[in-house]
PDB file of N, CA and C in Angstrom:
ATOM      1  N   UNK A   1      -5.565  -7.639   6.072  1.00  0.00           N
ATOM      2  CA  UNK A   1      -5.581  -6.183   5.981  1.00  0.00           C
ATOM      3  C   UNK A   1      -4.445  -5.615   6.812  1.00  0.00           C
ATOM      4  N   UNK A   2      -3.677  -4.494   6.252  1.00  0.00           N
ATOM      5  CA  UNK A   2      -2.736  -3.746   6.925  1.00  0.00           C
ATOM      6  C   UNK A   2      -3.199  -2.322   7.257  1.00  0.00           C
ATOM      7  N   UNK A   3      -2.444  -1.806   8.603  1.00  0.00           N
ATOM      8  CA  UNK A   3      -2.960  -0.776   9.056  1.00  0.00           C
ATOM      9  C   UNK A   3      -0.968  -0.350   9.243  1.00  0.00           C
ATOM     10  N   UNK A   4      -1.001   1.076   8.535  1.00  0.00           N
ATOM     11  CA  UNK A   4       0.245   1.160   8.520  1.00  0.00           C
ATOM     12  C   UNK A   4      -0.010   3.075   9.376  1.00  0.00           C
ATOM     13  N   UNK A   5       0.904   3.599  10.756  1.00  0.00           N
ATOM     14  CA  UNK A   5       0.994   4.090  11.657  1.00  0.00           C
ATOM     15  C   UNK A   5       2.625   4.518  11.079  1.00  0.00           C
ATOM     16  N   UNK A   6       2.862   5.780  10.344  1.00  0.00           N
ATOM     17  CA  UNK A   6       3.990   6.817   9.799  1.00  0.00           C
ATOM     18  C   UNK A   6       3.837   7.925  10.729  1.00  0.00           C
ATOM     19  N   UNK A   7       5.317   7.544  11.367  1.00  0.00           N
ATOM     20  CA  UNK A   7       5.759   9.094  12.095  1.00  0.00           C
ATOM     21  C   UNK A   7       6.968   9.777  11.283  1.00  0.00           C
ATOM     22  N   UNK A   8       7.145   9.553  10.137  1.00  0.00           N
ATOM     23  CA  UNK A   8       8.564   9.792   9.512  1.00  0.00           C
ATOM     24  C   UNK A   8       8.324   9.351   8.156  1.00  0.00           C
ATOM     25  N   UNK A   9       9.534  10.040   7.090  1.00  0.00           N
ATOM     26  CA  UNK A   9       9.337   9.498   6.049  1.00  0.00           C
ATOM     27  C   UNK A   9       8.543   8.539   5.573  1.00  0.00           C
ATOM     28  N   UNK A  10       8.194   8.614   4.263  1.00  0.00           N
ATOM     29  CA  UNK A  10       7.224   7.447   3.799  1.00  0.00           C
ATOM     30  C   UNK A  10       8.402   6.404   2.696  1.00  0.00           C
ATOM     31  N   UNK A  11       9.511   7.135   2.606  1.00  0.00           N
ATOM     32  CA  UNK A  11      10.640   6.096   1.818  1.00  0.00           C
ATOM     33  C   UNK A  11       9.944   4.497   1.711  1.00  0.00           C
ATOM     34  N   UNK A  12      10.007   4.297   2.988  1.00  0.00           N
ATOM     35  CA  UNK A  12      10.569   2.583   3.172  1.00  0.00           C
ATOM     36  C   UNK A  12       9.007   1.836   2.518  1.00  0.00           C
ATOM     37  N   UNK A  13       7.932   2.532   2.336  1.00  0.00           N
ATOM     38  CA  UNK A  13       6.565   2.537   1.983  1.00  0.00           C
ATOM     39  C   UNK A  13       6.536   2.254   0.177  1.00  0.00           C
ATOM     40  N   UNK A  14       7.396   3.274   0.050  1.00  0.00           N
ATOM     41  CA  UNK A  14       7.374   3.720  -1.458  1.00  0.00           C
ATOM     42  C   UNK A  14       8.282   2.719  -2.038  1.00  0.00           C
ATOM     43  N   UNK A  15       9.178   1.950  -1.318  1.00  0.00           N
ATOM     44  CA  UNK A  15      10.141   1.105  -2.272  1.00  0.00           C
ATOM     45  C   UNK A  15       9.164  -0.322  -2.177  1.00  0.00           C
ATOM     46  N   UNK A  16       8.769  -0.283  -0.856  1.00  0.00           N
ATOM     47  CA  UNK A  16       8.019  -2.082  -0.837  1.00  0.00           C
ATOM     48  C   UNK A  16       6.899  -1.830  -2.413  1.00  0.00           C
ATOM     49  N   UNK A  17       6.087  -0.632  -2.254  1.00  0.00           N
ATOM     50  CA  UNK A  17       4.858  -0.658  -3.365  1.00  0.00           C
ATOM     51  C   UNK A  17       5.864  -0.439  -4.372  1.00  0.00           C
ATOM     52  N   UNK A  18       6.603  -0.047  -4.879  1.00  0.00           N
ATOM     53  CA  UNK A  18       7.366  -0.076  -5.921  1.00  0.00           C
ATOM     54  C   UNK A  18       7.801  -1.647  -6.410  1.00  0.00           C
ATOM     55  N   UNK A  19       8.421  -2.442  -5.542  1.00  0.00           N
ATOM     56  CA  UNK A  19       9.018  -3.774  -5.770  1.00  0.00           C
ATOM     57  C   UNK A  19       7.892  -5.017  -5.403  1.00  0.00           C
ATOM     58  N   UNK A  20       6.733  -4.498  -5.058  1.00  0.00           N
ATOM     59  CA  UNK A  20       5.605  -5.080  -4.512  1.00  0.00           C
ATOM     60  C   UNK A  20       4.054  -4.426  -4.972  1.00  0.00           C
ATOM     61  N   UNK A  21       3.921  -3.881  -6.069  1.00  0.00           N
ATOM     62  CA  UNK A  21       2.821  -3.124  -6.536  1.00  0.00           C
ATOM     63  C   UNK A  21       1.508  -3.591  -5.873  1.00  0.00           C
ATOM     64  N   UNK A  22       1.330  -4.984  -5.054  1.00  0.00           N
ATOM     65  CA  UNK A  22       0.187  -5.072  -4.945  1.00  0.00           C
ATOM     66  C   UNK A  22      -0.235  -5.425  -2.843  1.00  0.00           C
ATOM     67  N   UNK A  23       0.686  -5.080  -2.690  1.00  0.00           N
ATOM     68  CA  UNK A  23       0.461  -3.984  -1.364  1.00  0.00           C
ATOM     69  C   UNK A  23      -0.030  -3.114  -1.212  1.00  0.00           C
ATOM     70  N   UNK A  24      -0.410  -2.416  -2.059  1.00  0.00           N
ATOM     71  CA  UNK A  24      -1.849  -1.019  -2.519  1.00  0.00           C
ATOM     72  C   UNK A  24      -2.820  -1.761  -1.892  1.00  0.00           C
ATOM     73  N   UNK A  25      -3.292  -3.147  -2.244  1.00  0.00           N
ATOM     74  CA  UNK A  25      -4.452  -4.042  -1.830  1.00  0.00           C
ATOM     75  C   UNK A  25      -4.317  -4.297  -0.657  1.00  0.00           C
ATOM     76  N   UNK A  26      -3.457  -4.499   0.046  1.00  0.00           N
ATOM     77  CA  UNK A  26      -3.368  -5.201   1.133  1.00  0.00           C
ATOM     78  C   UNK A  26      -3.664  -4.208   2.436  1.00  0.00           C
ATOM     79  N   UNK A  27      -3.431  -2.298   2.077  1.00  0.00           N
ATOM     80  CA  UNK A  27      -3.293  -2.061   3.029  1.00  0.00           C
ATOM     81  C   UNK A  27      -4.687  -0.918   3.217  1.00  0.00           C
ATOM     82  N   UNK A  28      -5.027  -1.276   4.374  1.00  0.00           N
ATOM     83  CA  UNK A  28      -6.847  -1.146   5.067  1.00  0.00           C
ATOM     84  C   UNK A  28      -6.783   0.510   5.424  1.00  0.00           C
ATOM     85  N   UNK A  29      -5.730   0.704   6.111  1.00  0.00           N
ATOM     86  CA  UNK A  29      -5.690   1.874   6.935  1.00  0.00           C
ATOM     87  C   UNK A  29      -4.002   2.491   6.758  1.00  0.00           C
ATOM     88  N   UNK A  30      -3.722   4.045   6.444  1.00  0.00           N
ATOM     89  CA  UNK A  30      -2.653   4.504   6.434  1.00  0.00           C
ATOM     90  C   UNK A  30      -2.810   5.911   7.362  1.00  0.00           C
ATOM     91  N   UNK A  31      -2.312   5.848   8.392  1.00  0.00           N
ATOM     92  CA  UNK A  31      -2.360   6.860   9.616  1.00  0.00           C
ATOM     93  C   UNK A  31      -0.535   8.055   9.418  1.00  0.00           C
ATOM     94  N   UNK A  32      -0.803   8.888   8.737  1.00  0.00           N
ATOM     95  CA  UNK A  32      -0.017   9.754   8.682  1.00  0.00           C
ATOM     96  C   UNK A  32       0.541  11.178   9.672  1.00  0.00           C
ATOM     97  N   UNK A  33       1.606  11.180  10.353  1.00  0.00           N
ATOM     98  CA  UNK A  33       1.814  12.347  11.193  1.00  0.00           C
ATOM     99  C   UNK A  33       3.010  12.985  10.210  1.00  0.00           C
ATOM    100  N   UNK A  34       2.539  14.224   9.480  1.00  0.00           N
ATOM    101  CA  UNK A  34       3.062  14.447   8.680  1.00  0.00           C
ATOM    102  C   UNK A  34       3.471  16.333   9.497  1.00  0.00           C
ATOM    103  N   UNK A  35       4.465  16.661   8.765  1.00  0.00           N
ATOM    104  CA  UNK A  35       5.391  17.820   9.512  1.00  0.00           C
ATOM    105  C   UNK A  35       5.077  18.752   8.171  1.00  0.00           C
ATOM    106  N   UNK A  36       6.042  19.910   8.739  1.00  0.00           N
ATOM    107  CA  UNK A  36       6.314  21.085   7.570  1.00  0.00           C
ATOM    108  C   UNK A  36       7.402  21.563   7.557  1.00  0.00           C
ATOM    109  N   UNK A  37       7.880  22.648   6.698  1.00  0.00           N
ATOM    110  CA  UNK A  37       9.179  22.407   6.541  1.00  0.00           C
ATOM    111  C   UNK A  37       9.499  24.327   6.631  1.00  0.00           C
ATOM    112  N   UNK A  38      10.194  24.905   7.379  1.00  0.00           N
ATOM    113  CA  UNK A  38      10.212  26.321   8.155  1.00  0.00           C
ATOM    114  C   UNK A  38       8.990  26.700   8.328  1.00  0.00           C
ATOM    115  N   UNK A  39       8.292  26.325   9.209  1.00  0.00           N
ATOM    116  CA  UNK A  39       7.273  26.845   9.568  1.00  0.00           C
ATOM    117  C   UNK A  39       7.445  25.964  11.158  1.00  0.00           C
ATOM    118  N   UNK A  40       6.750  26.588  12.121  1.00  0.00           N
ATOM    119  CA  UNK A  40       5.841  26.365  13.631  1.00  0.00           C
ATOM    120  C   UNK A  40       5.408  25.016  13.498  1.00  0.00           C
ATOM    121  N   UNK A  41       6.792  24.216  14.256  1.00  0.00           N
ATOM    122  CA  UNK A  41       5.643  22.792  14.506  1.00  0.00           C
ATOM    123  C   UNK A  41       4.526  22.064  15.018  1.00  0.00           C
ATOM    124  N   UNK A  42       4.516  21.086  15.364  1.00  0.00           N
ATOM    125  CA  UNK A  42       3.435  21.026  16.048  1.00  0.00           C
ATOM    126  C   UNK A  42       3.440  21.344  17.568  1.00  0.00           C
ATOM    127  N   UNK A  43       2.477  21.804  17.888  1.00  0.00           N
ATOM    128  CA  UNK A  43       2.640  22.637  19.204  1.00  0.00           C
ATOM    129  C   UNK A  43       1.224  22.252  20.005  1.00  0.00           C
ATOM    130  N   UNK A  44       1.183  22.238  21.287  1.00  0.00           N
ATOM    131  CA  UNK A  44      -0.061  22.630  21.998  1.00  0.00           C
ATOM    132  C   UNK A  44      -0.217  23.683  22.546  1.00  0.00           C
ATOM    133  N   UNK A  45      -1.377  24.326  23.128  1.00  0.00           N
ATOM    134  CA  UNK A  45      -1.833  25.513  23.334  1.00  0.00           C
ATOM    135  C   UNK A  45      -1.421  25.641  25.122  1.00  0.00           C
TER     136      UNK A  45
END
């Protein structure tokens, strides 16, 4: 099982399952820190 931890693009994700379709199976956990685009980033109070 894979546990895959994205602070950035998902590119390099999308070409392995592309050239590797069955890495879909393999992976357990996908932990995303995903942004926005002109808007207030992430911030604390």
């Amino acid at each position: 099982n894979l546990t895959i931890l994205s602070l950035g693009p998902l590119t390099n994700l999308a070409t392995a399952v592309r050239l590797k379709p069955e890495i879909k199976n393999w992976i357990k956990d996908l932990y995303i820190l995903g942004g926005n685009y002109k808007a207030l980033g992430n911030t604390t109070a």
